[in-house]
N, C-alpha and C. Protein backbone atom coordinates (compact mmCIF):
# COMPACT_ATOMS: atom_id res chain seq x y z
N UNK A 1 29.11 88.77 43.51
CA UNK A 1 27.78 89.24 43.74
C UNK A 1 27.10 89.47 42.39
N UNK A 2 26.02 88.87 42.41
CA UNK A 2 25.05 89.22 41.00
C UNK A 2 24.24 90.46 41.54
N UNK A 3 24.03 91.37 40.52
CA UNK A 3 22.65 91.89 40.73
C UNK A 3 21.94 92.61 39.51
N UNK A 4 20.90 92.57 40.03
CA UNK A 4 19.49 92.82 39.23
C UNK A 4 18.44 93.78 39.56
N UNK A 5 18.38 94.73 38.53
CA UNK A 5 17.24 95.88 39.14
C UNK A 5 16.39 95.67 37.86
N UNK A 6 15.11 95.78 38.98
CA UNK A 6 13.40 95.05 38.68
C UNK A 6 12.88 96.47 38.74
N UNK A 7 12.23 96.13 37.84
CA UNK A 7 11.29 97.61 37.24
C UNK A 7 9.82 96.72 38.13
N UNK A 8 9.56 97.50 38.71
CA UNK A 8 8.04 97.00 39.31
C UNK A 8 6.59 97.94 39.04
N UNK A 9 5.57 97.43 38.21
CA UNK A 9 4.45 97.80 38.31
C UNK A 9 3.43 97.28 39.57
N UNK A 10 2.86 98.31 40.40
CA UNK A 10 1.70 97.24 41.63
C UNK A 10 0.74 98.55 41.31
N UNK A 11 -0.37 98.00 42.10
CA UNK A 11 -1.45 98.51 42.72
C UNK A 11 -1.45 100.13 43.29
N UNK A 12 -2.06 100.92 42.52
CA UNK A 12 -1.51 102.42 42.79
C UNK A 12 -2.07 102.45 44.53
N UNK A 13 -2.90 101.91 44.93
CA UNK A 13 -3.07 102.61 46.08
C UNK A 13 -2.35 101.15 47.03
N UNK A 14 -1.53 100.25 46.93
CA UNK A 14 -0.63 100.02 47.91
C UNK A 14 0.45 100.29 47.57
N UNK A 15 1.52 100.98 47.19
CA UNK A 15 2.37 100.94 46.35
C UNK A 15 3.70 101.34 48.32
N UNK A 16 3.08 101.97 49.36
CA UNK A 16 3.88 101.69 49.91
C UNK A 16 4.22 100.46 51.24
N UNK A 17 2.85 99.78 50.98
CA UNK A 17 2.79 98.61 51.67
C UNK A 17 3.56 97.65 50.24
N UNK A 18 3.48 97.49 49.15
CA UNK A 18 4.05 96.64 48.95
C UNK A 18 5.32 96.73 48.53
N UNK A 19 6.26 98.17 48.64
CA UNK A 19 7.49 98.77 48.72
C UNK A 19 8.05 98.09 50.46
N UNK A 20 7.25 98.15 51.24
CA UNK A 20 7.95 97.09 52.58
C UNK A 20 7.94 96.08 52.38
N UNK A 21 6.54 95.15 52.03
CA UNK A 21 6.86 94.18 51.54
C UNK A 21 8.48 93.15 51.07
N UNK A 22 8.58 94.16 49.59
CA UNK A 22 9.37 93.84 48.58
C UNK A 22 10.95 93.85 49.48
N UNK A 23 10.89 94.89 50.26
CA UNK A 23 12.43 95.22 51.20
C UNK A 23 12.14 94.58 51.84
N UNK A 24 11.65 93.81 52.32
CA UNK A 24 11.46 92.11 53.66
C UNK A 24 12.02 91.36 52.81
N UNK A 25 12.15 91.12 51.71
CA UNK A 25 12.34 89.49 51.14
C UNK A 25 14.10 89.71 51.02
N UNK A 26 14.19 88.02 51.51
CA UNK A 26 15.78 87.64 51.17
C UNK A 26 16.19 88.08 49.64
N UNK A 27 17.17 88.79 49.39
CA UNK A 27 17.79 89.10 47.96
C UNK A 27 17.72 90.27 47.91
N UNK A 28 16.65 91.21 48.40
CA UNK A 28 16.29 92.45 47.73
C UNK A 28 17.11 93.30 48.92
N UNK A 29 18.05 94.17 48.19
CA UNK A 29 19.06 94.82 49.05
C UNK A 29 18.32 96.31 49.29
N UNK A 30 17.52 96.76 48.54
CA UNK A 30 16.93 98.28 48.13
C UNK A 30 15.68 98.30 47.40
N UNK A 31 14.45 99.01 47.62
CA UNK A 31 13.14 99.03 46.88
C UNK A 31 12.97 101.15 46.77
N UNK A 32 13.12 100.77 45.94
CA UNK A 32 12.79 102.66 45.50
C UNK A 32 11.65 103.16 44.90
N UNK A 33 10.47 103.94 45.58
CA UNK A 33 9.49 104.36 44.96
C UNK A 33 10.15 105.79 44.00
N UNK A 34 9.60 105.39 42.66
CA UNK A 34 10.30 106.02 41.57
C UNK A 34 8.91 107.14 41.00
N UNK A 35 9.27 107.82 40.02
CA UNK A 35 7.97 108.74 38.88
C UNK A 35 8.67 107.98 37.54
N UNK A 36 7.39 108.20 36.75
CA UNK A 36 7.70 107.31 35.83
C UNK A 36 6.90 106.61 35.42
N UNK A 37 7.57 105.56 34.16
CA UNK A 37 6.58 104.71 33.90
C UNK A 37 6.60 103.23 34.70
N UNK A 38 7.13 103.61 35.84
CA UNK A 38 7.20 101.99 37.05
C UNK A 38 6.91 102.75 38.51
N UNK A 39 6.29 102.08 39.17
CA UNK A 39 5.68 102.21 40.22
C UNK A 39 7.47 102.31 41.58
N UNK A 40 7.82 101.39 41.07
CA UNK A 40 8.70 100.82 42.33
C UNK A 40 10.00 100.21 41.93
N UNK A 41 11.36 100.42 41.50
CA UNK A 41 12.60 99.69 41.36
C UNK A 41 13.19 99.04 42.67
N UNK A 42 13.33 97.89 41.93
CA UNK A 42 14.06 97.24 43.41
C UNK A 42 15.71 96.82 42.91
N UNK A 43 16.48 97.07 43.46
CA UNK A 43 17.66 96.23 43.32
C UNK A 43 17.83 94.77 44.22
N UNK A 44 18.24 93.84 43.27
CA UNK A 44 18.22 92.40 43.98
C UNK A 44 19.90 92.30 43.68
N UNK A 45 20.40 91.47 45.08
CA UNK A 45 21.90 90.86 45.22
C UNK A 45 21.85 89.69 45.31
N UNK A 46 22.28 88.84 45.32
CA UNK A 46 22.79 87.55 45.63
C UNK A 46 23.87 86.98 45.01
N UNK A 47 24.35 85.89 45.57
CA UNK A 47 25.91 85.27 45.43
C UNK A 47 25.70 84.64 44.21
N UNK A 48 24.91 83.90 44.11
CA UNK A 48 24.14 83.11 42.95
C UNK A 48 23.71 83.25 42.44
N UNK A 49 24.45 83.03 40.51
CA UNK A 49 23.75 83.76 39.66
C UNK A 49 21.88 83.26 39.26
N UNK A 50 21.66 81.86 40.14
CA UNK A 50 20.50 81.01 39.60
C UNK A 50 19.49 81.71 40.96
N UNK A 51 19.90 82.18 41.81
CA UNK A 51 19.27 82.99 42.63
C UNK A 51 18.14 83.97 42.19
N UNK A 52 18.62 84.76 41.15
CA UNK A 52 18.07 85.86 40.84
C UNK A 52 16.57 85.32 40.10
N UNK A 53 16.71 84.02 39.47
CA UNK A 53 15.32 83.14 39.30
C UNK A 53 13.94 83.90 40.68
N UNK A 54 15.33 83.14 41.85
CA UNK A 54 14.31 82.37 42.39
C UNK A 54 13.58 83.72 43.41
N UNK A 55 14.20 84.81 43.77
CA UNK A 55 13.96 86.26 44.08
C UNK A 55 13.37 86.72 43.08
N UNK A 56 13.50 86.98 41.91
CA UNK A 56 12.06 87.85 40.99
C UNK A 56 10.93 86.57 40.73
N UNK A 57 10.98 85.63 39.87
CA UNK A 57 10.05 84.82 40.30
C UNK A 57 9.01 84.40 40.82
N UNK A 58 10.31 83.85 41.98
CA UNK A 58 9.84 82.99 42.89
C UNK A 58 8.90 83.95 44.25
N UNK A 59 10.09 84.98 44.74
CA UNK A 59 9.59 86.29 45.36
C UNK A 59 8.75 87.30 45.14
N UNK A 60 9.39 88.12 44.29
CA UNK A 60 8.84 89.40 44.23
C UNK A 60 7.43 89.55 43.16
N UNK A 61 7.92 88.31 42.14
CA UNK A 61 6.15 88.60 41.07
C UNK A 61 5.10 88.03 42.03
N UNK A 62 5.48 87.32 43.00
CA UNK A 62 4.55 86.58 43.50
C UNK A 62 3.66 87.84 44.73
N UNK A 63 4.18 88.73 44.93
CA UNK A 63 3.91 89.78 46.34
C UNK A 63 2.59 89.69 45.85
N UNK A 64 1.97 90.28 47.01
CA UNK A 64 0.27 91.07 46.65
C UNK A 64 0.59 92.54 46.31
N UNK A 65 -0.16 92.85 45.22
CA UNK A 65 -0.17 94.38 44.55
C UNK A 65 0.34 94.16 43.80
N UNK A 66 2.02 93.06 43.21
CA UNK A 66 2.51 93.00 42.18
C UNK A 66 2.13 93.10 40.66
N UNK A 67 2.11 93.90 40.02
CA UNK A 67 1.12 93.06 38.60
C UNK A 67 1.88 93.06 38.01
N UNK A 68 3.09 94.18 37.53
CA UNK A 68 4.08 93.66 36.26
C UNK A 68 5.57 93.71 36.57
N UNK A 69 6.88 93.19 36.07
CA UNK A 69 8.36 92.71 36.47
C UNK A 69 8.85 93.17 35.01
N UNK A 70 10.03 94.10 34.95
CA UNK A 70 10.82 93.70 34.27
C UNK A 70 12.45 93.89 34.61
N UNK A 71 13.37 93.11 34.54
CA UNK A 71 13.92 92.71 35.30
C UNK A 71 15.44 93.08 34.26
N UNK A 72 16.50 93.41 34.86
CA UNK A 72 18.10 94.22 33.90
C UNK A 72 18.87 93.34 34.71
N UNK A 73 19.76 92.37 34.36
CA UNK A 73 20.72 92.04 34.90
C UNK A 73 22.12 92.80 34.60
N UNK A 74 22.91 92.91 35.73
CA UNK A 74 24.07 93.96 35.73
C UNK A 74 25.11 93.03 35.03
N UNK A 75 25.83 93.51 34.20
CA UNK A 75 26.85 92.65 33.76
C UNK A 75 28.05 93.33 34.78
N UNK A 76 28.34 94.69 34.89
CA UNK A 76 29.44 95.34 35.43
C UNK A 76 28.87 96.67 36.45
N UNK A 77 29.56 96.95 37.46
CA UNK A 77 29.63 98.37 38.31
C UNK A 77 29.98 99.06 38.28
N UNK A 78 29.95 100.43 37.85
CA UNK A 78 30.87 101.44 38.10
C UNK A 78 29.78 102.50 38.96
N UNK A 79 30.35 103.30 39.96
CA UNK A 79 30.19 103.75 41.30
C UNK A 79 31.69 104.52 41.60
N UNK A 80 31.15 105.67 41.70
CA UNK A 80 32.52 106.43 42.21
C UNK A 80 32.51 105.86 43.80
N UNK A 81 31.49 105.97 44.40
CA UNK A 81 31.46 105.21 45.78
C UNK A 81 32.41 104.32 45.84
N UNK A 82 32.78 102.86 45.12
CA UNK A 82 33.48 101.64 44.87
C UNK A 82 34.53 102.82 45.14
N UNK A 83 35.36 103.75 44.05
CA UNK A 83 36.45 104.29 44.04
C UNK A 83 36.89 104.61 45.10
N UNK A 84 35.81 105.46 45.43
CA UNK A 84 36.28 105.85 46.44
C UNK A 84 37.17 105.55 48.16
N UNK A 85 36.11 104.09 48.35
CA UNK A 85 36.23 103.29 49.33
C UNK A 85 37.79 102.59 48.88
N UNK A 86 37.89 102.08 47.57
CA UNK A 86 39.08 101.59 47.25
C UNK A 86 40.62 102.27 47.38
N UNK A 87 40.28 103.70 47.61
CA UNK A 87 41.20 104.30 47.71
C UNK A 87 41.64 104.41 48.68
N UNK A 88 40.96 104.87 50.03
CA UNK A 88 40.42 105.51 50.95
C UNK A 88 41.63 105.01 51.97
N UNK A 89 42.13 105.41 52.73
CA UNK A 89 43.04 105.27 53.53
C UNK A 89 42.76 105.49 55.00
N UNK A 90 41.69 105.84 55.17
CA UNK A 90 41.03 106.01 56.81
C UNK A 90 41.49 107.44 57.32
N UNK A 91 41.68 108.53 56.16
CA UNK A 91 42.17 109.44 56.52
C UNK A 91 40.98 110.74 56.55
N UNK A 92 40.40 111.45 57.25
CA UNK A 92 39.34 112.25 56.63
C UNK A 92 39.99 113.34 55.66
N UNK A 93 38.91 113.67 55.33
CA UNK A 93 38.48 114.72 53.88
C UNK A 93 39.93 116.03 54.60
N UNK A 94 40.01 116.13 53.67
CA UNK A 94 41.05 117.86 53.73
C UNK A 94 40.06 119.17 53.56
N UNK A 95 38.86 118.74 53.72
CA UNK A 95 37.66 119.94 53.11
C UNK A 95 37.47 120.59 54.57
């Protein structure tokens, strides 16, 4: 799995029409309205690393409200979540 989280600048007054938008399109696993200096982070997945072209691109610069992309490709994960699940034995919590 590749992924990529897109710093998104749009249109202050659609910012949650084009937050649905952005979570409709194939690739985009998560769209987060953020504070800050970006309107909207999206995380993008796909199998293919030439994918991620064609989802910021091809997809997401193209939305209406979009005006600016900047885009982090993940080299590695770390997530206690991952750990956790990796461990996890189907046993519940002792809490």
């Amino acid at each position: 799995m590749n992924t990529a989280i897109v710093h998104i600048e749009c249109a202050t007054d659609s910012i949650p029409e084009v937050a649905e938008a952005l979570a409709a399109l194939p690739g985009v696993s998560e769209v987060y309205s953020v504070a800050g200096n970006v309107d909207l982070i999206a995380i993008v997945r796909v199998a293919r690393f030439d994918e991620i072209a064609e989802v910021i691109a091809g997809r997401i610069s193209k939305t209406p409200g979009v005006l600016n992309t900047e885009s982090h490709i993940a080299f590695r994960a770390y997530s206690k979540h991952d750990l956790e699940d990796a461990f996890a034995i189907g046993l519940p919590d002792a809490d």
